[in-house]
N, C-alpha and C. Protein backbone atom coordinates (compact mmCIF):
# COMPACT_ATOMS: atom_id res chain seq x y z
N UNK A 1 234.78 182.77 97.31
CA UNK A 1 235.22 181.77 96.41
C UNK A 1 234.32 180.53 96.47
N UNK A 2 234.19 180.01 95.41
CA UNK A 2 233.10 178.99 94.96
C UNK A 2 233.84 178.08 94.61
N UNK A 3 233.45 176.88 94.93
CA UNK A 3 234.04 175.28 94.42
C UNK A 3 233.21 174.92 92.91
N UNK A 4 232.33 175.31 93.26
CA UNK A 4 231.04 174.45 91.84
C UNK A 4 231.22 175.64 90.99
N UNK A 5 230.37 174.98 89.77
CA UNK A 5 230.36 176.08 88.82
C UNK A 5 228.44 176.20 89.00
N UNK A 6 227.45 175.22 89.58
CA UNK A 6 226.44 175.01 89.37
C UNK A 6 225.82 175.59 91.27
N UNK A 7 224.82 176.40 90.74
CA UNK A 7 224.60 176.27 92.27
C UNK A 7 223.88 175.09 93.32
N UNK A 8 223.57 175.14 94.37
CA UNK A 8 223.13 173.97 95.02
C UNK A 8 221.84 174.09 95.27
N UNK A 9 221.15 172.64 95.04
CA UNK A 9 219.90 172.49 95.30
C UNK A 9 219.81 172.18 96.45
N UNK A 10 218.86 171.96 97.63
CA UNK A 10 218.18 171.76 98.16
C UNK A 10 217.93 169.98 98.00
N UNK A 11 218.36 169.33 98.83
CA UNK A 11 218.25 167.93 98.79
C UNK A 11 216.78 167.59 100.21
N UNK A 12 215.72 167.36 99.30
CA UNK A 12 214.80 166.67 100.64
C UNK A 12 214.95 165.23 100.94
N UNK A 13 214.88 165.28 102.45
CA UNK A 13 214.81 163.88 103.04
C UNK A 13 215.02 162.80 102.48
N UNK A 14 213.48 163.04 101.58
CA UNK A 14 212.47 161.59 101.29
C UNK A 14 212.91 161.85 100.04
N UNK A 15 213.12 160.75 98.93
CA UNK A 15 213.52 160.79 97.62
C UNK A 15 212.10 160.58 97.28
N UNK A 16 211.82 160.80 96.13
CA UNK A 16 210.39 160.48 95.40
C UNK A 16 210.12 158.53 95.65
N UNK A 17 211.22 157.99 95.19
CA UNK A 17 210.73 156.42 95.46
C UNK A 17 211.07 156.12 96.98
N UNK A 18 211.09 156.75 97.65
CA UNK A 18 211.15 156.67 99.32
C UNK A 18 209.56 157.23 99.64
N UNK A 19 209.24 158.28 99.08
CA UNK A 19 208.12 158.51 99.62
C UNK A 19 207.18 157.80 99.19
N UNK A 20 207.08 157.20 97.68
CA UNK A 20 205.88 155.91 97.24
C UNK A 20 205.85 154.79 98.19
N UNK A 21 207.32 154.16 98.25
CA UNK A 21 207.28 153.13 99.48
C UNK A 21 206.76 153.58 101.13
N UNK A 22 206.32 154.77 101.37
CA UNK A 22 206.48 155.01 102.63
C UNK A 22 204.65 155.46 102.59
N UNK A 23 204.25 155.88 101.53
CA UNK A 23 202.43 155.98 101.16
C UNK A 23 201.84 154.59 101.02
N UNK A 24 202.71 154.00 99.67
CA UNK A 24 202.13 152.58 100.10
C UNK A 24 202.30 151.68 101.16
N UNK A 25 203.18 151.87 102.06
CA UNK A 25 203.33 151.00 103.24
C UNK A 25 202.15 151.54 104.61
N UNK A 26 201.49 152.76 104.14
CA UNK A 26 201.00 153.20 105.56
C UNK A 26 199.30 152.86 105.22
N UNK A 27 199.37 153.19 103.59
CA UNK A 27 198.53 152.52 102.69
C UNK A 27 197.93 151.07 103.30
N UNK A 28 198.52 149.84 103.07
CA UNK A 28 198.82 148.81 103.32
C UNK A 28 198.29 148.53 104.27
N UNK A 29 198.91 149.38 105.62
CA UNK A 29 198.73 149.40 107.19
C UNK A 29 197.20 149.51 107.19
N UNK A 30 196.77 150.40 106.74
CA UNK A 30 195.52 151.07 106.54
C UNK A 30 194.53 150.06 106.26
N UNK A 31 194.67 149.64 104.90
CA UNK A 31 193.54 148.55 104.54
C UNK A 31 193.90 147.28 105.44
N UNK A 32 195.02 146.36 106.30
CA UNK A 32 194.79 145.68 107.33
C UNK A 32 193.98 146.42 108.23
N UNK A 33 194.47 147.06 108.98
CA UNK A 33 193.53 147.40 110.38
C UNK A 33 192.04 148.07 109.90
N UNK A 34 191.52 148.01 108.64
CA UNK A 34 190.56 148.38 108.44
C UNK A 34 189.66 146.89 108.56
N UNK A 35 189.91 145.70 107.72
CA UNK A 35 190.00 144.15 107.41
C UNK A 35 190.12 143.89 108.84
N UNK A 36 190.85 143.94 109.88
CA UNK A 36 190.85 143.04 111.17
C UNK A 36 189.67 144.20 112.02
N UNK A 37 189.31 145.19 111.82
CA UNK A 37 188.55 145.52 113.25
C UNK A 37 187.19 145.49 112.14
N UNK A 38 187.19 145.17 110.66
CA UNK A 38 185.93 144.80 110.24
C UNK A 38 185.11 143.48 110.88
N UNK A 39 186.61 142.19 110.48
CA UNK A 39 186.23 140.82 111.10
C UNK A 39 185.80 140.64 112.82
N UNK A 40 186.67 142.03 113.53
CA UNK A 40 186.58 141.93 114.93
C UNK A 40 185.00 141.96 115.28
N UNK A 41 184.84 142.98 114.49
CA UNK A 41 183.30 143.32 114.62
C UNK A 41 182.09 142.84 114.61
N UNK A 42 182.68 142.08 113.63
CA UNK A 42 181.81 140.81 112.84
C UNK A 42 181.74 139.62 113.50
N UNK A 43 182.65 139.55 114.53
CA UNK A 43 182.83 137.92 115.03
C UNK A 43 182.10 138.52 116.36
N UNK A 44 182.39 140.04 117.11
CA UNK A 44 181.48 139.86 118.22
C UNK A 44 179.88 140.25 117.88
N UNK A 45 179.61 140.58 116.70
CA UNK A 45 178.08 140.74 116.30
C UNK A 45 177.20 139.12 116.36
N UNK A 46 178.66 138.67 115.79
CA UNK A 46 178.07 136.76 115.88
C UNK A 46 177.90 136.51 116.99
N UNK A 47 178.92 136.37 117.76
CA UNK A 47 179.11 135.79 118.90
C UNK A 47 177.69 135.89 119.52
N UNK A 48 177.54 137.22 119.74
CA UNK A 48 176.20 137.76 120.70
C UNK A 48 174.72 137.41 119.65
N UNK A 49 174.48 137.45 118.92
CA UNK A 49 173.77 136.55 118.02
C UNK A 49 173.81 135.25 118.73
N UNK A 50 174.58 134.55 118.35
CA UNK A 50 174.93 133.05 118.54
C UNK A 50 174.44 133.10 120.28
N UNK A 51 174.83 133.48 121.13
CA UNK A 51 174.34 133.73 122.53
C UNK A 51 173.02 133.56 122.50
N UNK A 52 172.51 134.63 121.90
CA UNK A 52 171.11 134.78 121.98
C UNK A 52 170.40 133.67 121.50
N UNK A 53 170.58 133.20 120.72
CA UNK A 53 169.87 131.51 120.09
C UNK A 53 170.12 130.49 121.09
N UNK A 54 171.09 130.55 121.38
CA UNK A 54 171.27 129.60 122.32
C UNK A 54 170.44 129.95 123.38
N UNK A 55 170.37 131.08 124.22
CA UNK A 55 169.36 131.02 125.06
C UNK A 55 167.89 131.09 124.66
N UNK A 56 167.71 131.20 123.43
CA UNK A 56 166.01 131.02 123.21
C UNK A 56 165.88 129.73 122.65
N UNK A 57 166.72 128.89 122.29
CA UNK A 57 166.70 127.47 121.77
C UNK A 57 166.71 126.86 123.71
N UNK A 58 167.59 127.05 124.36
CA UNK A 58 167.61 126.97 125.48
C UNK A 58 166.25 126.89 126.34
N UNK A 59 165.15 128.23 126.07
CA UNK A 59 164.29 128.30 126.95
C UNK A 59 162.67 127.70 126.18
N UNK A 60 163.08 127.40 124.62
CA UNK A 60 162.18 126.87 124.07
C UNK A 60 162.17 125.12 124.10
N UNK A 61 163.38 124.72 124.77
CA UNK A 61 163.47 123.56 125.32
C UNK A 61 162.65 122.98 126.44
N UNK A 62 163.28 124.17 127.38
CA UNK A 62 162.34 124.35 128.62
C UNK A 62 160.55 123.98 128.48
N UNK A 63 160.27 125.11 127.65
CA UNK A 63 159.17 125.63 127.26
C UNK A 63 158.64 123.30 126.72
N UNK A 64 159.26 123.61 125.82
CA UNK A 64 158.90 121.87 125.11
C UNK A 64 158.49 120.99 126.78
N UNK A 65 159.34 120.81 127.08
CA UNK A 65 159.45 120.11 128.77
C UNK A 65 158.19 120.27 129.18
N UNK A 66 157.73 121.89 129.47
CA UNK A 66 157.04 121.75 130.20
C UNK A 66 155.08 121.61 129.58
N UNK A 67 155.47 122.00 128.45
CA UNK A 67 153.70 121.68 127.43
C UNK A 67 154.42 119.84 127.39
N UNK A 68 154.75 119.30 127.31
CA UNK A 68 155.18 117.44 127.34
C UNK A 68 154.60 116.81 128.44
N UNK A 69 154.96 118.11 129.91
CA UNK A 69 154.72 117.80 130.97
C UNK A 69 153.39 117.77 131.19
N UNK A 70 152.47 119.08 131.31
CA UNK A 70 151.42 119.85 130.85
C UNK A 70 150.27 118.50 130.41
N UNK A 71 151.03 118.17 129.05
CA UNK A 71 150.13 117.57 128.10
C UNK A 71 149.68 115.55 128.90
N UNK A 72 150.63 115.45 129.62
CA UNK A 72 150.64 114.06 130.35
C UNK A 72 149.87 114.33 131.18
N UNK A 73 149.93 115.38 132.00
CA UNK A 73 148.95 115.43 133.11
C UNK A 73 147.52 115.60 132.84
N UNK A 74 147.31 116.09 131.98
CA UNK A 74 145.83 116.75 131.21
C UNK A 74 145.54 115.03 130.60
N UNK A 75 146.03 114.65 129.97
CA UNK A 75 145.73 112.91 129.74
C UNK A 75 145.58 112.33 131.18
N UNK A 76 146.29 112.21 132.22
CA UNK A 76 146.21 111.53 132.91
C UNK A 76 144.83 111.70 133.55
N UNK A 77 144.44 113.79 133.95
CA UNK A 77 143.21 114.25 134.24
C UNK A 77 142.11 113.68 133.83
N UNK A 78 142.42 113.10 132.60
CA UNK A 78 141.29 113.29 131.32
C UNK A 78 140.51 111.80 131.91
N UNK A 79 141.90 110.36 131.83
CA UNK A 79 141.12 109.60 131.93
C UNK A 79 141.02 108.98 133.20
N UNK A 80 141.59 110.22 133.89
CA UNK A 80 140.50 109.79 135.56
C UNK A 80 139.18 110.26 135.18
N UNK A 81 139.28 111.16 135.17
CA UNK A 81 137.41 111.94 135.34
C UNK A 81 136.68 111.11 134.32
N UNK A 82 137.26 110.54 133.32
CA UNK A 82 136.55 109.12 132.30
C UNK A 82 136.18 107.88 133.23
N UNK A 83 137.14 107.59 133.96
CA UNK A 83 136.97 106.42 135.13
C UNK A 83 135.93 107.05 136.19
N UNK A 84 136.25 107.88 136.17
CA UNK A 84 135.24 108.45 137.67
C UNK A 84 133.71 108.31 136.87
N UNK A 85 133.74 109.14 136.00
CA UNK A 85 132.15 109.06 135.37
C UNK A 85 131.84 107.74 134.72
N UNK A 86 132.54 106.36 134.21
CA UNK A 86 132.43 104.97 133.96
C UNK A 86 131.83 104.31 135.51
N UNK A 87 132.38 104.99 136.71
CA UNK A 87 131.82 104.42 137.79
C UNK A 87 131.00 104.66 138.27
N UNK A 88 130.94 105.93 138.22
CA UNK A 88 129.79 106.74 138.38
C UNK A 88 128.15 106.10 137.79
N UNK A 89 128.34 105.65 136.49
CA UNK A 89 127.50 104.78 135.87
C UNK A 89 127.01 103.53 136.13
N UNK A 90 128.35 103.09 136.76
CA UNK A 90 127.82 101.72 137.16
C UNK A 90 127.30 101.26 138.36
N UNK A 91 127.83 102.65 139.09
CA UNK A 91 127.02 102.44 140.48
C UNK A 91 125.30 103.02 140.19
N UNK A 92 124.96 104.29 139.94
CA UNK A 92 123.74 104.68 139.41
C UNK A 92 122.73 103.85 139.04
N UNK A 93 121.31 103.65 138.70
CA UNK A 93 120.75 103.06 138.43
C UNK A 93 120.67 103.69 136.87
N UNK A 94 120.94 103.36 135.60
CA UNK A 94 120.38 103.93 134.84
C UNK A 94 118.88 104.36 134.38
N UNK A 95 118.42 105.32 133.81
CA UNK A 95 117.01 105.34 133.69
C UNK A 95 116.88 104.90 132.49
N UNK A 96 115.09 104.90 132.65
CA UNK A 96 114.53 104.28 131.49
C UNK A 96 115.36 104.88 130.55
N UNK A 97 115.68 106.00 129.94
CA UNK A 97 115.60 106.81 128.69
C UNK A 97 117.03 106.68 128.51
N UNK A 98 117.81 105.84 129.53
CA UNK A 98 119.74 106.36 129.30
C UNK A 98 119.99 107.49 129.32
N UNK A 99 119.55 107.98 130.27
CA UNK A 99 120.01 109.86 130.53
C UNK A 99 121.50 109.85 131.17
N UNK A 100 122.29 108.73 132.03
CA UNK A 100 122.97 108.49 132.07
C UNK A 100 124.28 108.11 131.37
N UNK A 101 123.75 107.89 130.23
CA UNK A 101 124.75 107.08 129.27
C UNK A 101 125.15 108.78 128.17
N UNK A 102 123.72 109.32 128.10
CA UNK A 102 124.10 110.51 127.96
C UNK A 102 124.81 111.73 128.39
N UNK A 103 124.72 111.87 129.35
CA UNK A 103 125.55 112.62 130.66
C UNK A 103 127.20 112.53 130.08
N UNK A 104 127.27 111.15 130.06
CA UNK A 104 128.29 110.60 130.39
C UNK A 104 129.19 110.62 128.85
N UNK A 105 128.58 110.98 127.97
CA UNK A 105 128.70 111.09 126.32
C UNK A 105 129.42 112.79 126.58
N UNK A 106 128.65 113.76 127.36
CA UNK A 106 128.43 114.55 127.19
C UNK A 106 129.78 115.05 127.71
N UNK A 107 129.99 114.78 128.97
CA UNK A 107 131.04 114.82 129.80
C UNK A 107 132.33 113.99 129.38
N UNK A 108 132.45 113.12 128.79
CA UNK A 108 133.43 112.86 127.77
C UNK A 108 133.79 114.11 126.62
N UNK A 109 132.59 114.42 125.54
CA UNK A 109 132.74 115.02 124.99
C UNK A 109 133.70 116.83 124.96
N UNK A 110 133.17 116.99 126.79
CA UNK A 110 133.47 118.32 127.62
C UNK A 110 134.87 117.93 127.48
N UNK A 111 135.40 116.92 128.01
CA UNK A 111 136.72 116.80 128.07
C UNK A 111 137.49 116.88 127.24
N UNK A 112 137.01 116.19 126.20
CA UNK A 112 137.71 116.81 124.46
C UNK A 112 138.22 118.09 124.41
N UNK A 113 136.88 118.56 124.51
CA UNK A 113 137.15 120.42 124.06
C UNK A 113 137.94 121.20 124.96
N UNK A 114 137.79 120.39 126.41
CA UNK A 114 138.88 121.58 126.86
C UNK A 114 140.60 121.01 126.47
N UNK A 115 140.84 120.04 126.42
CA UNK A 115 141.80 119.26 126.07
C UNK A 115 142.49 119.81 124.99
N UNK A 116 141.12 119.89 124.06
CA UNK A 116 141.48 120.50 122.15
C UNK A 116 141.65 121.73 122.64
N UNK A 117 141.06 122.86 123.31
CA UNK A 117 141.12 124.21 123.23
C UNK A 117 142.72 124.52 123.70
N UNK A 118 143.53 124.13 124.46
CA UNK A 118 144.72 124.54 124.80
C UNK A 118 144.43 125.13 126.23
N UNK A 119 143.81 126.30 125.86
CA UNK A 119 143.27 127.66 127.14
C UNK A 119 142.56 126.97 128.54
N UNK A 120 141.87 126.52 128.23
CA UNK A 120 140.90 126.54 129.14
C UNK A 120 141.18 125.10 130.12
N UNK A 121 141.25 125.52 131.67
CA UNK A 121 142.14 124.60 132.48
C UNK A 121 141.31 124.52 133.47
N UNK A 122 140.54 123.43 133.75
CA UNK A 122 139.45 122.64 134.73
C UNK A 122 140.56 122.35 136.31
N UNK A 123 139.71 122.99 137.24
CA UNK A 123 140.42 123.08 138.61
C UNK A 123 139.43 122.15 139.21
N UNK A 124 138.06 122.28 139.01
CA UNK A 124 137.22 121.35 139.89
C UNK A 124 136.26 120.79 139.62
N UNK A 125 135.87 119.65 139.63
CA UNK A 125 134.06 119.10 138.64
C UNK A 125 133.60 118.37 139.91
N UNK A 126 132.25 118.66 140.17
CA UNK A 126 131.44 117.72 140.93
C UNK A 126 129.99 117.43 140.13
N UNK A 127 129.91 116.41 139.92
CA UNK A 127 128.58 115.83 139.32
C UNK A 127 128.11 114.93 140.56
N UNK A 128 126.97 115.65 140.83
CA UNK A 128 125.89 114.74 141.39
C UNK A 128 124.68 114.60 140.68
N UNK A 129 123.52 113.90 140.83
CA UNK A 129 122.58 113.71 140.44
C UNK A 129 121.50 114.50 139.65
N UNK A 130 121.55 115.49 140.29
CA UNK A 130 120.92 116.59 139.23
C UNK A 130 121.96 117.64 139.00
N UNK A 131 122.80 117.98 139.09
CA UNK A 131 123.96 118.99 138.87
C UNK A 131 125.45 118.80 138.45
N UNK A 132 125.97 119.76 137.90
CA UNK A 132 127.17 119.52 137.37
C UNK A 132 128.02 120.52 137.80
N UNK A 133 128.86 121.09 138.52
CA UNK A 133 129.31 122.15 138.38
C UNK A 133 131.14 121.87 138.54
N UNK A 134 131.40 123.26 137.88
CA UNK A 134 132.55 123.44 137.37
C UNK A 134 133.49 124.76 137.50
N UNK A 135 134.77 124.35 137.68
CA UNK A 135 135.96 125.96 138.38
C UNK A 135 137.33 125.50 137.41
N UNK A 136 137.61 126.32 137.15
CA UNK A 136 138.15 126.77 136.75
C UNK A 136 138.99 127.78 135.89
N UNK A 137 140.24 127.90 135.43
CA UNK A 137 140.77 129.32 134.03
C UNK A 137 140.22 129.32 132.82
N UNK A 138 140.03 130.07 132.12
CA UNK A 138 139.89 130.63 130.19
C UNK A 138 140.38 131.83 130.63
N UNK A 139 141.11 131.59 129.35
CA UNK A 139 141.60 132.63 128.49
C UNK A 139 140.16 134.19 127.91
N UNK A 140 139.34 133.57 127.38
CA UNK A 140 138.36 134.08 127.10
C UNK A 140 137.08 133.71 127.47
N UNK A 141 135.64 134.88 127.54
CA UNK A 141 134.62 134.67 127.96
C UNK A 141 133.79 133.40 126.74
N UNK A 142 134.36 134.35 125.92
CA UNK A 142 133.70 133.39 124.38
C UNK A 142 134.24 132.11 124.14
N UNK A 143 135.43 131.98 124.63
CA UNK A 143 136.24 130.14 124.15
C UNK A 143 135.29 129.82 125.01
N UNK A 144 135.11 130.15 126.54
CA UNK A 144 134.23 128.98 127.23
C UNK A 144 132.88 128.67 126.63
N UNK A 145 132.30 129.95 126.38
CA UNK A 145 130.88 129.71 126.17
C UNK A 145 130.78 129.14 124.96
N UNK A 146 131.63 129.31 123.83
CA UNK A 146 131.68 128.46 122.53
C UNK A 146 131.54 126.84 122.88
N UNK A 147 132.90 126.56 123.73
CA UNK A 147 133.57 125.12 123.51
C UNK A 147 133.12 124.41 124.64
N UNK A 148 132.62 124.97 125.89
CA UNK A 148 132.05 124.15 127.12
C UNK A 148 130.33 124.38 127.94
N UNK A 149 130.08 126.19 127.35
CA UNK A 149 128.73 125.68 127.88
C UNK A 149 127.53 126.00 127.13
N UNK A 150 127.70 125.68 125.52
CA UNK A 150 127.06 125.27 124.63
C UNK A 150 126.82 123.33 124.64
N UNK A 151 127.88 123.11 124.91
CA UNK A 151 127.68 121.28 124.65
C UNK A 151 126.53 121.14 126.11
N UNK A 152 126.98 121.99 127.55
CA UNK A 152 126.47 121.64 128.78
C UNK A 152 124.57 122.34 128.56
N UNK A 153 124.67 123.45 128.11
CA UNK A 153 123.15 124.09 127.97
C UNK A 153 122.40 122.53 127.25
N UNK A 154 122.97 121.91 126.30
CA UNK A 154 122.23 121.32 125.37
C UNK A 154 121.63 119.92 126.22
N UNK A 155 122.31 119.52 127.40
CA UNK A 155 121.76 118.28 128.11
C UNK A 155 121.18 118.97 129.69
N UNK A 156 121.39 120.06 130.61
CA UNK A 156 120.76 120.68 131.28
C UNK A 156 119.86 121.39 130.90
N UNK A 157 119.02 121.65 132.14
CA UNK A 157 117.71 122.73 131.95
C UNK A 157 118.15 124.35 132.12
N UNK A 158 118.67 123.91 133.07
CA UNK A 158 119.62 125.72 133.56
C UNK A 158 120.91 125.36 133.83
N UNK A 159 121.37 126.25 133.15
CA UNK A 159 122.83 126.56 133.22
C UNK A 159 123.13 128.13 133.13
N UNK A 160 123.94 128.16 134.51
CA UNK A 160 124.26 129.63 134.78
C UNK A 160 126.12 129.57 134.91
N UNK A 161 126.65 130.84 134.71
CA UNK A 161 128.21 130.98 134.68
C UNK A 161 128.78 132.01 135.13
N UNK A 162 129.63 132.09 136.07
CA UNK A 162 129.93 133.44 136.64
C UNK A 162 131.54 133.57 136.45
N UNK A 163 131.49 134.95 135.66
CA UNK A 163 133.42 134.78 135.16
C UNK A 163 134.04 135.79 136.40
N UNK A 164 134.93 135.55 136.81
CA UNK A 164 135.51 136.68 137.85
C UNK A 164 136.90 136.93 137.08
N UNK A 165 137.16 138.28 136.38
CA UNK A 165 138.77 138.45 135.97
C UNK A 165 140.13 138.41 136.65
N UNK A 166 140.84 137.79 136.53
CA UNK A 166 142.01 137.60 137.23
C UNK A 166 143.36 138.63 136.73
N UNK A 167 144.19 139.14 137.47
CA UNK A 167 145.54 139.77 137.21
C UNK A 167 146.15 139.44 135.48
N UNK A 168 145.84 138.18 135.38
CA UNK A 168 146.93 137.94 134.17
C UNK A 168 145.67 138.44 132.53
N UNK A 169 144.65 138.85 133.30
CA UNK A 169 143.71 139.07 131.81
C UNK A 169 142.82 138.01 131.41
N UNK A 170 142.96 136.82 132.42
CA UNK A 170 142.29 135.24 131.81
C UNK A 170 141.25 135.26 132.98
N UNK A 171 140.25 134.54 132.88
CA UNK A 171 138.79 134.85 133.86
C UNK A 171 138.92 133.30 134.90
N UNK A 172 138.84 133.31 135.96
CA UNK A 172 138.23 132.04 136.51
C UNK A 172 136.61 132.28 136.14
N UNK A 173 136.23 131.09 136.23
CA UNK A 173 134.60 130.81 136.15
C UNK A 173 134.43 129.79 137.43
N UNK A 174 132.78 129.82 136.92
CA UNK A 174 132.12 128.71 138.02
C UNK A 174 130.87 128.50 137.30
N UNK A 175 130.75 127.43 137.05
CA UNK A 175 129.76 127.10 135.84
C UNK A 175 128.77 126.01 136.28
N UNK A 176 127.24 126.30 136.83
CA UNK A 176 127.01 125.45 137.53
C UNK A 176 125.32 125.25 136.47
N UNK A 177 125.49 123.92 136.24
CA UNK A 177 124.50 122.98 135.44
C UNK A 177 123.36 122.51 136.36
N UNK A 178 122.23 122.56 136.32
CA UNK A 178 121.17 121.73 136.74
C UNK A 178 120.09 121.20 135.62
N UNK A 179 119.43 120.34 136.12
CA UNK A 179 118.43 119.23 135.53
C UNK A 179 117.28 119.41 136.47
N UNK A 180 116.22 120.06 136.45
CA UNK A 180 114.78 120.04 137.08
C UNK A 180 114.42 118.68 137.55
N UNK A 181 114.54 117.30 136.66
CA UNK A 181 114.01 116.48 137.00
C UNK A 181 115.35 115.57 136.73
N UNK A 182 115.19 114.62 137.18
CA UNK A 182 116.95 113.22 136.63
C UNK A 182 116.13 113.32 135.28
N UNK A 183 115.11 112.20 135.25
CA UNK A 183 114.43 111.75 133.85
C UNK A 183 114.38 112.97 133.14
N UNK A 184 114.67 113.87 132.90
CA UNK A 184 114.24 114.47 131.65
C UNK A 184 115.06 115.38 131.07
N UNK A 185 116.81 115.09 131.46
CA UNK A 185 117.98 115.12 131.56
C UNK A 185 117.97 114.35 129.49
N UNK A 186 118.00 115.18 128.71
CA UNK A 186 118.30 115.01 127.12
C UNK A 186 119.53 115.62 126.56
């Protein structure tokens, strides 16, 4: 015996507008946690970015400091060895021809170029009377011989240079100037 006249369906769970609300809500879910671990991502890509500037703004500070530092001392170098060779002059007798006054043009001039070149870093100068010689770093065989013993060949008679290579790729030298006679020192 039967109550209905209709038979029975099958009732699911989820009604049709239960299941739209329950797609679009996971929906929803979906595009947030897609949006927050995009920004997550994004803020530690910065972050470590941002790190990194800071430490190369950081070490290019440094870096500033120490060419500031660098650059005072190389002035200070500059116009001792200017004073030294001004005294140098005045103790000397000059000669007839001002071979002295030349020297002393010349050796100013030396100081320029290594000053201007950046590279090239003077450890030791002794000038005596007929000789000049010189120690120290370059970078290259050619910056020296361009910028320091082209100006020195042009007022010595002989000038000889011996590069020895060092670990870092840059040469010490030893650059030693003579004059045959004082007078004839041009």
């Amino acid at each position: 015996m039967t109550y209905s006249f209709i038979k029975p369906k099958i009732k699911p769970v989820f009604s049709l507008f239960a299941k739209i609300w329950i797609t679009f809500f996971v929906f929803s879910v979906a595009i947030i946690l897609a949006v927050y671990f995009f920004i997550v991502a994004r803020f530690l890509l910065l972050s470590s970015e941002l790190e990194s500037k800071r430490q190369e703004a950081v070490s290019l500070q440094e870096k500033t400091t120490q060419n500031n530092a660098l650059f005072e001392l190389l002035t200070q170098r500059k116009e001792l060895a200017l004073q030294i060779v001004a005294s140098s002059n005045s103790d000397e007798s000059i000669s007839q021809d001002g071979s002295n006054i030349k020297i002393k043009k010349v050796i100013h001039n030396l100081f320029d170029f290594v000053l201007k070149s950046g590279g090239i870093r003077l450890e030791s100068m002794q000038l005596n009377k007929n000789t000049l010689e010189l120690r120290g770093v370059t970078p290259t065989k050619e910056m020296f011989s361009l910028l320091v013993q082209t100006p020195l060949k042009s007022i010595f008679d002989e000038s000889k240079t011996s590069f020895y290579p060092l670990n870092t790729g840059w040469f010490k030298f030893v650059s030693t100037n003579k004059s045959l006679n004082y007078g004839s020192m041009q």
